[in-house]
C-alpha atoms as a PDB file:
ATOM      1  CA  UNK A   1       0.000   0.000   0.000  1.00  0.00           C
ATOM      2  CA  UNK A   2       1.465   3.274  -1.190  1.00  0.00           C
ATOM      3  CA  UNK A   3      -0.809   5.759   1.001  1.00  0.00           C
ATOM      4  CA  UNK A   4      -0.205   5.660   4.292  1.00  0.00           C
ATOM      5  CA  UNK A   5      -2.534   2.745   5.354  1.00  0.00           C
ATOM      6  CA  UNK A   6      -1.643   1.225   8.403  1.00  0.00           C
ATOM      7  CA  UNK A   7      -3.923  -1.393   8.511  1.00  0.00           C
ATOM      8  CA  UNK A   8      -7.464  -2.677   7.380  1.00  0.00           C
ATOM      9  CA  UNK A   9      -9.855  -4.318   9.680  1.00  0.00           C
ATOM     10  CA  UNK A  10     -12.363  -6.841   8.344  1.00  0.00           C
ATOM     11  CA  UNK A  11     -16.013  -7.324  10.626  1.00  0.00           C
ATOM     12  CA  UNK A  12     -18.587  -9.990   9.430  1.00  0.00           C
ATOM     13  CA  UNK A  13     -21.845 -10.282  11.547  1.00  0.00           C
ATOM     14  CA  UNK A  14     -24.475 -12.871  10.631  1.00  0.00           C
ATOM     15  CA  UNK A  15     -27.437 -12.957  12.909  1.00  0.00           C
ATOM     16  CA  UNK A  16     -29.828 -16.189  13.034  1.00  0.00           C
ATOM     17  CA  UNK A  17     -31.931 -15.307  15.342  1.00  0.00           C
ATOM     18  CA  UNK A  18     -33.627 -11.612  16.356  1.00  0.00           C
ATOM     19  CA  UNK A  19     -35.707 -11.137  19.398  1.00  0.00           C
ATOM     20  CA  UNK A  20     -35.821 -14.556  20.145  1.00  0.00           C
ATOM     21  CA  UNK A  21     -37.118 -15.857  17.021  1.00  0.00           C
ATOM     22  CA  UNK A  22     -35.508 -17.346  14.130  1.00  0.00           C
ATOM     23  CA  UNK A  23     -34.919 -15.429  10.982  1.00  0.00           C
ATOM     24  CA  UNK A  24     -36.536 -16.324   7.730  1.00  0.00           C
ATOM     25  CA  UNK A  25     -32.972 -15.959   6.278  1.00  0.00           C
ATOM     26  CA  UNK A  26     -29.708 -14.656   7.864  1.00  0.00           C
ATOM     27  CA  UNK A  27     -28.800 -11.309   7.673  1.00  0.00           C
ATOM     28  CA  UNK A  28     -25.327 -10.642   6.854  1.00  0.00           C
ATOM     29  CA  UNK A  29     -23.720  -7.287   7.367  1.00  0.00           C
ATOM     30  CA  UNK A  30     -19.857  -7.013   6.364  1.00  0.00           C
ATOM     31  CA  UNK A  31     -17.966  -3.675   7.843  1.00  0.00           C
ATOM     32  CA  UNK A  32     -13.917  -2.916   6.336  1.00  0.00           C
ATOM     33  CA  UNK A  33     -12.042  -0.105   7.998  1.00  0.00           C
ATOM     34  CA  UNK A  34      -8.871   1.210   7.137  1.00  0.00           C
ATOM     35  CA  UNK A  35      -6.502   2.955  10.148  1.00  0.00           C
ATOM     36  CA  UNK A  36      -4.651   5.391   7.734  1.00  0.00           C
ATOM     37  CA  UNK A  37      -2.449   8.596   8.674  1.00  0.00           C
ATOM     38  CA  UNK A  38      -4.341  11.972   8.800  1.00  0.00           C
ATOM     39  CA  UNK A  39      -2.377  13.460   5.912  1.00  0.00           C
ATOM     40  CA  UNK A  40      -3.117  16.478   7.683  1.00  0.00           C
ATOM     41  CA  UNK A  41      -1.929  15.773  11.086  1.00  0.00           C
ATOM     42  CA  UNK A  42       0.621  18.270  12.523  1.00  0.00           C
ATOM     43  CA  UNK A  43      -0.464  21.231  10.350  1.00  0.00           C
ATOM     44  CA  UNK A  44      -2.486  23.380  12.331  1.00  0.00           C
ATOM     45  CA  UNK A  45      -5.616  24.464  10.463  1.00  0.00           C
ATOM     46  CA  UNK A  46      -5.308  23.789   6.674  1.00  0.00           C
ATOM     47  CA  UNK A  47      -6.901  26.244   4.354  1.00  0.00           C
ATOM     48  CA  UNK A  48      -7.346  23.922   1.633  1.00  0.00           C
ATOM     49  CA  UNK A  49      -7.927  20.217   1.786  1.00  0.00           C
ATOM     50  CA  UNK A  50      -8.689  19.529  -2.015  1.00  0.00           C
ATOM     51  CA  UNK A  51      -5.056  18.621  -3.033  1.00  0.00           C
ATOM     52  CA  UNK A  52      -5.019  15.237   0.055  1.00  0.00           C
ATOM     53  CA  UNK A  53      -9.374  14.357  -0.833  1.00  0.00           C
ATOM     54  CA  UNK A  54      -7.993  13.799  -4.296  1.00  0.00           C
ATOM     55  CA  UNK A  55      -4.737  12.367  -3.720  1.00  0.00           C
ATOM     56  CA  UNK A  56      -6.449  10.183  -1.007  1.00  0.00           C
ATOM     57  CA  UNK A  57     -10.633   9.587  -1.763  1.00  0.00           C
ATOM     58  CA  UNK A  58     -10.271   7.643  -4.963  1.00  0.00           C
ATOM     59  CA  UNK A  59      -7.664   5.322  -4.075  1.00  0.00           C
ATOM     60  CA  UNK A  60      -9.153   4.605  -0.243  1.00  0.00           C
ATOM     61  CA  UNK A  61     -12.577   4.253  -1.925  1.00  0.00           C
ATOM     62  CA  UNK A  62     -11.694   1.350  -4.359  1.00  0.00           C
ATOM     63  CA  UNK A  63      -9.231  -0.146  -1.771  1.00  0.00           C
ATOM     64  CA  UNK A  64     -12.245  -0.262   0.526  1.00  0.00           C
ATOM     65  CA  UNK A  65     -15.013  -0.995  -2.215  1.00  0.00           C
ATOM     66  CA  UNK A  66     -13.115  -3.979  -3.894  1.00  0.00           C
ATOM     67  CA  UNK A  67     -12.085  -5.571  -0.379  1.00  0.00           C
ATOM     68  CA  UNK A  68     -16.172  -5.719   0.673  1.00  0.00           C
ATOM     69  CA  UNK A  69     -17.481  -6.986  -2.947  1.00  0.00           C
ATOM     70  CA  UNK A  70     -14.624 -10.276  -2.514  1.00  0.00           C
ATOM     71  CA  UNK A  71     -16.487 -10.520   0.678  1.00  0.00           C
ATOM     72  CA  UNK A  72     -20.563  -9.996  -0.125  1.00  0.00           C
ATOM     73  CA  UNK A  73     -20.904  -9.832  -3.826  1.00  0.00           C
ATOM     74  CA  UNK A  74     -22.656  -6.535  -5.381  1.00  0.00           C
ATOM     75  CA  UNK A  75     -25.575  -8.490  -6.390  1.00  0.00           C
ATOM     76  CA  UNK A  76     -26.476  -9.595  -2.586  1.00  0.00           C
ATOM     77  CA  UNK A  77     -26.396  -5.945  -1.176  1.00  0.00           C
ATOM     78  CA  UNK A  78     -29.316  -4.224  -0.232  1.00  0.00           C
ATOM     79  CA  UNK A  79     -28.127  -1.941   2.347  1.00  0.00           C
ATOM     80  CA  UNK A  80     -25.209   0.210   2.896  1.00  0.00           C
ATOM     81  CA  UNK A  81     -23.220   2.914   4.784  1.00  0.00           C
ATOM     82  CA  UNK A  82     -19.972   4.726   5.637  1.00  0.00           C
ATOM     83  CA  UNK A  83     -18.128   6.148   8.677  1.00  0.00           C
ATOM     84  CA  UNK A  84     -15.345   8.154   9.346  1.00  0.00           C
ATOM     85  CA  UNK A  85     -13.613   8.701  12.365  1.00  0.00           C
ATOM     86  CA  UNK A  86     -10.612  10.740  13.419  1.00  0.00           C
ATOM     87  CA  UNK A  87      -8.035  10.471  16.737  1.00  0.00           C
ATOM     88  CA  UNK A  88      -8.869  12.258  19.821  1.00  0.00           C
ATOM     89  CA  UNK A  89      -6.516  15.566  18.672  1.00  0.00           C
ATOM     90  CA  UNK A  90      -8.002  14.932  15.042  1.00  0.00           C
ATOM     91  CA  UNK A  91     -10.435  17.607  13.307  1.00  0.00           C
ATOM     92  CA  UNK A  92     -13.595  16.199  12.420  1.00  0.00           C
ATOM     93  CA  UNK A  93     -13.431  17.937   9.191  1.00  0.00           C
ATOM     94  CA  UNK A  94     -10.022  16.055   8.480  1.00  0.00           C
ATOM     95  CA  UNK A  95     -12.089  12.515   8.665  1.00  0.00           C
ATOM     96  CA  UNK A  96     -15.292  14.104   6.452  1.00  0.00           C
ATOM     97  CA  UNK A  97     -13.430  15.059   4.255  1.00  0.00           C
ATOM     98  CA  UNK A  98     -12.081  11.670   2.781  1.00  0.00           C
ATOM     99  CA  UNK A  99     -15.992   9.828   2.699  1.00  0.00           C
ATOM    100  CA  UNK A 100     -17.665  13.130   1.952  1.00  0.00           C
ATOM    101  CA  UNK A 101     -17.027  13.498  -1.728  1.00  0.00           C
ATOM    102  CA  UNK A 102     -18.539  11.889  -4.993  1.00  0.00           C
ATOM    103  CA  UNK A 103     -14.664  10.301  -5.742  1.00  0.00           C
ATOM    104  CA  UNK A 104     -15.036   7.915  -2.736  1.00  0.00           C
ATOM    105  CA  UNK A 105     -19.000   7.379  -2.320  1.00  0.00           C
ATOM    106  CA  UNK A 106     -19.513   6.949  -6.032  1.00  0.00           C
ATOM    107  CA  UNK A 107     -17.134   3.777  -6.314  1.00  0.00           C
ATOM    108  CA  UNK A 108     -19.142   2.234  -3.870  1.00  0.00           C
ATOM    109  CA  UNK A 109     -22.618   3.132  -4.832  1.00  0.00           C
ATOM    110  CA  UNK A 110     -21.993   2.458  -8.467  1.00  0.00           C
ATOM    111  CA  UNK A 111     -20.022  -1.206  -7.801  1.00  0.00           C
ATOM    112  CA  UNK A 112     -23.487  -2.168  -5.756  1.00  0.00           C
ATOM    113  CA  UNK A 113     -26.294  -0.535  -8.128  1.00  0.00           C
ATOM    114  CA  UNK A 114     -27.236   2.258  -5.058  1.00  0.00           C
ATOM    115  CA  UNK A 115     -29.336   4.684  -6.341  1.00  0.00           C
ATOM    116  CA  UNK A 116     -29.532   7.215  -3.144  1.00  0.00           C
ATOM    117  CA  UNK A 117     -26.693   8.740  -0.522  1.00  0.00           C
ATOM    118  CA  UNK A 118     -25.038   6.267   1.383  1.00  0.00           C
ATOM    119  CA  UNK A 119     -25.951   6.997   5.160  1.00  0.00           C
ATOM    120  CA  UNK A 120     -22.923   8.123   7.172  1.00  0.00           C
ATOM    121  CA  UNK A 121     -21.220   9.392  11.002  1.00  0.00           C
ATOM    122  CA  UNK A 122     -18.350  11.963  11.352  1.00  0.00           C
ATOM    123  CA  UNK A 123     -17.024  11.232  15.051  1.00  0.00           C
ATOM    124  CA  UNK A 124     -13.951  12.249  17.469  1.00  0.00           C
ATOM    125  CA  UNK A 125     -13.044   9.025  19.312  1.00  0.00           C
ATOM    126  CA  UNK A 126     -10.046   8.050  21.283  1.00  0.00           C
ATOM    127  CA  UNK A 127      -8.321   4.533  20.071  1.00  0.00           C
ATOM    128  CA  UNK A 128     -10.890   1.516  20.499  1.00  0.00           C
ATOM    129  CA  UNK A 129     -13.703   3.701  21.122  1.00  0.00           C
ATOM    130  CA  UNK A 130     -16.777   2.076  18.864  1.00  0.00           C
ATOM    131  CA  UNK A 131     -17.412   3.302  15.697  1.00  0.00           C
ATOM    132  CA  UNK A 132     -21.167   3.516  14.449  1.00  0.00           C
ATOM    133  CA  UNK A 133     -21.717   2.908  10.727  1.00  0.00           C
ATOM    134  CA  UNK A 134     -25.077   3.533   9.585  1.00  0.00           C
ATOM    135  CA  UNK A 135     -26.554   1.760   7.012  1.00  0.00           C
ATOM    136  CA  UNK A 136     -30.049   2.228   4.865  1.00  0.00           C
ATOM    137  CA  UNK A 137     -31.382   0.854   1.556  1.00  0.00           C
ATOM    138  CA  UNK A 138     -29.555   1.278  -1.276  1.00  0.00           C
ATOM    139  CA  UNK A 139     -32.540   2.438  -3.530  1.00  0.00           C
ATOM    140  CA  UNK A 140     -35.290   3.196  -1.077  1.00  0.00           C
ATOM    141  CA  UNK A 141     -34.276   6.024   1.029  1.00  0.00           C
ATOM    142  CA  UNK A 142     -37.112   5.668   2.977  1.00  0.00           C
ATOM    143  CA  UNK A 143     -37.377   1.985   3.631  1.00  0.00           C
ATOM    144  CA  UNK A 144     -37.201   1.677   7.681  1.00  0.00           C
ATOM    145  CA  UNK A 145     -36.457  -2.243   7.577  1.00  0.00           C
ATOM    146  CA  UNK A 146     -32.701  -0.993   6.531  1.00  0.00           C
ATOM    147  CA  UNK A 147     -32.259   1.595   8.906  1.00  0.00           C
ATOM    148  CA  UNK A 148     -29.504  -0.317  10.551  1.00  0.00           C
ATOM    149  CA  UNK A 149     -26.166  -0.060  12.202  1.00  0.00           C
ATOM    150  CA  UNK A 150     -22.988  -1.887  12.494  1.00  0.00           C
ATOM    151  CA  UNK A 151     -20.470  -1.216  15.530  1.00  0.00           C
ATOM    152  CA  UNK A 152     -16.714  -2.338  15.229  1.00  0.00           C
ATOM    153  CA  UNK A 153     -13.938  -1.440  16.982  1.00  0.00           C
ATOM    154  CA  UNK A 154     -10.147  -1.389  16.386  1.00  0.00           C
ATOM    155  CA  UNK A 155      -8.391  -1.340  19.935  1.00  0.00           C
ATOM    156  CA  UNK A 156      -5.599   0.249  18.583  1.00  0.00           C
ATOM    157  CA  UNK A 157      -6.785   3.140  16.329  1.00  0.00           C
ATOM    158  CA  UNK A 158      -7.362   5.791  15.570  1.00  0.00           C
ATOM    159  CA  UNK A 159      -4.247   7.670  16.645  1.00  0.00           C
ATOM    160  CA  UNK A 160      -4.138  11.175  17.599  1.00  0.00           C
ATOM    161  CA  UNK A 161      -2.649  11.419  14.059  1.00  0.00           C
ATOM    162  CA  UNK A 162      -4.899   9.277  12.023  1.00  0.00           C
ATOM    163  CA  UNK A 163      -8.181   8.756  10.702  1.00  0.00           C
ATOM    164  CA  UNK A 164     -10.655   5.740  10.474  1.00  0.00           C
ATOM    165  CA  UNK A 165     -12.277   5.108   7.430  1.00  0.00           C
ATOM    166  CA  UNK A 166     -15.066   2.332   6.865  1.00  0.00           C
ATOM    167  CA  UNK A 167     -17.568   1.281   4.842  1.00  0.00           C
ATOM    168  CA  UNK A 168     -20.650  -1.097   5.501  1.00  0.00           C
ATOM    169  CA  UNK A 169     -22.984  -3.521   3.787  1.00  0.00           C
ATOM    170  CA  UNK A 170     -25.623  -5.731   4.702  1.00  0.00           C
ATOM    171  CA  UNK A 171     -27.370  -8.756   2.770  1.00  0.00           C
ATOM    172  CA  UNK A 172     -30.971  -7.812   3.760  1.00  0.00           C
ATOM    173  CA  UNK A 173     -32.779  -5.448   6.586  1.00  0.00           C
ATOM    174  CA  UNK A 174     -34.055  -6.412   9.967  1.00  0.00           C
ATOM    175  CA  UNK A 175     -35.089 -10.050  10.181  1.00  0.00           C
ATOM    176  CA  UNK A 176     -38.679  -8.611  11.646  1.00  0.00           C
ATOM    177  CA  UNK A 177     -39.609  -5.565  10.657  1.00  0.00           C
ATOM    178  CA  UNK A 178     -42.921  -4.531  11.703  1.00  0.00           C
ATOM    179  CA  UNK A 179     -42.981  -0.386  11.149  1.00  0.00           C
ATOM    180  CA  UNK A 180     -43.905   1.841   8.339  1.00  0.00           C
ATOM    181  CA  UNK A 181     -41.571   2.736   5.967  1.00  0.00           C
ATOM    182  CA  UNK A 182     -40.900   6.771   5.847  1.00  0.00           C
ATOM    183  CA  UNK A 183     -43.096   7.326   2.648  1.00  0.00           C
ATOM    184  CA  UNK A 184     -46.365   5.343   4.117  1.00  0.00           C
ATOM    185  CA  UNK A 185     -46.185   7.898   7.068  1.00  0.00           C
ATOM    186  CA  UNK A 186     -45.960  11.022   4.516  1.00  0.00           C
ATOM    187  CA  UNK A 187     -49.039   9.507   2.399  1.00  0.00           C
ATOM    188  CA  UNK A 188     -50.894   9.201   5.720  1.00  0.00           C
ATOM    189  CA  UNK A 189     -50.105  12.357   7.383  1.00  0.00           C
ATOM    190  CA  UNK A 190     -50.690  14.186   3.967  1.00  0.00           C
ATOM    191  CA  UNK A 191     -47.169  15.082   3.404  1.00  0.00           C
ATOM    192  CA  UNK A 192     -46.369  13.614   0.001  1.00  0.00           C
END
């Protein structure tokens, strides 16, 4: 690796059974990280951070994107989600600013067929804090059954001079899901 990557963390989480009941099918959600240097660590504030997002966005994104797809092929994803998270002496705006541009969400979305933002979290946490990633449907913005959340942790990162980056898939929503989607609550209340 030729960018400052000091390591990738792989999660896989199948659940069987939710709320004490068995799941018509397993869900599968599948979470890579990557621990990399804040290429802006050291600096003091940074006028312009265009010159690092595309240095760094592309490359991270299709390091990331490839690594998930060997591990849940595009076809299979439904949901999907990003996170970023920076040391404890990091700027959040360091850690945004390497998942919050079209040159590292657009790998991803176009490799799985998403058709909608992928759902993120921007956090300060000290090393082997948790680390949220929110996920939603791909498509169907809307769809409450994929409202759902992964939570790793690296005990060793991030450092006070790197950044977290991660990405997040899952195979299908909630095993149960008994609420309205979004939409069905605008059509009711009048709001659509």
């Amino acid at each position: 690796m030729d960018f400052d990557i000091r390591k990738i963390s792989t999660f896989i989480e199948e659940t069987f059974v939710e709320g004490c009941k068995a799941a018509p099918k397993p869900v599968t959600m599948i979470v890579v990280a990557a621990v990399l240097r804040n290429p802006w660590a050291g600096q003091g504030f940074v006028e312009n951070l265009r010159p690092d997002i595309l240095r760094l966005a592309p490359r991270l994104g299709s390091e990331l994107t490839n690594r998930l797809i060997a591990l849940m092929p595009a076809e299979k994803i439904e949901a999907y989600g990003k996170a970023a998270a920076t040391g404890v002496n990091g700027e959040i705006e360091h850690a945004s600013a390497l998942i919050h541009t079209l040159r590292f969400g657009n790998l991803f979305r176009d490799a799985v067929g998403g058709t909608t933002y992928l759902e993120f979290t921007n956090t300060r946490i000290a090393p082997g804090a948790s680390i949220s990633v929110p996920m939603m449907h791909k498509s169907e913005n809307g769809r409450r059954s994929h409202f759902l959340t992964a939570n790793v942790q690296i005990c060793d990162g991030p450092a006070a001079d790197e950044i977290v980056v991660a990405i997040g898939a899952a195979d299908g929503g909630r095993p149960h899901a008994r609420i309205a989607d979004r939409f069905q609550d605008m059509a009711e209340m009048g709001l659509a």
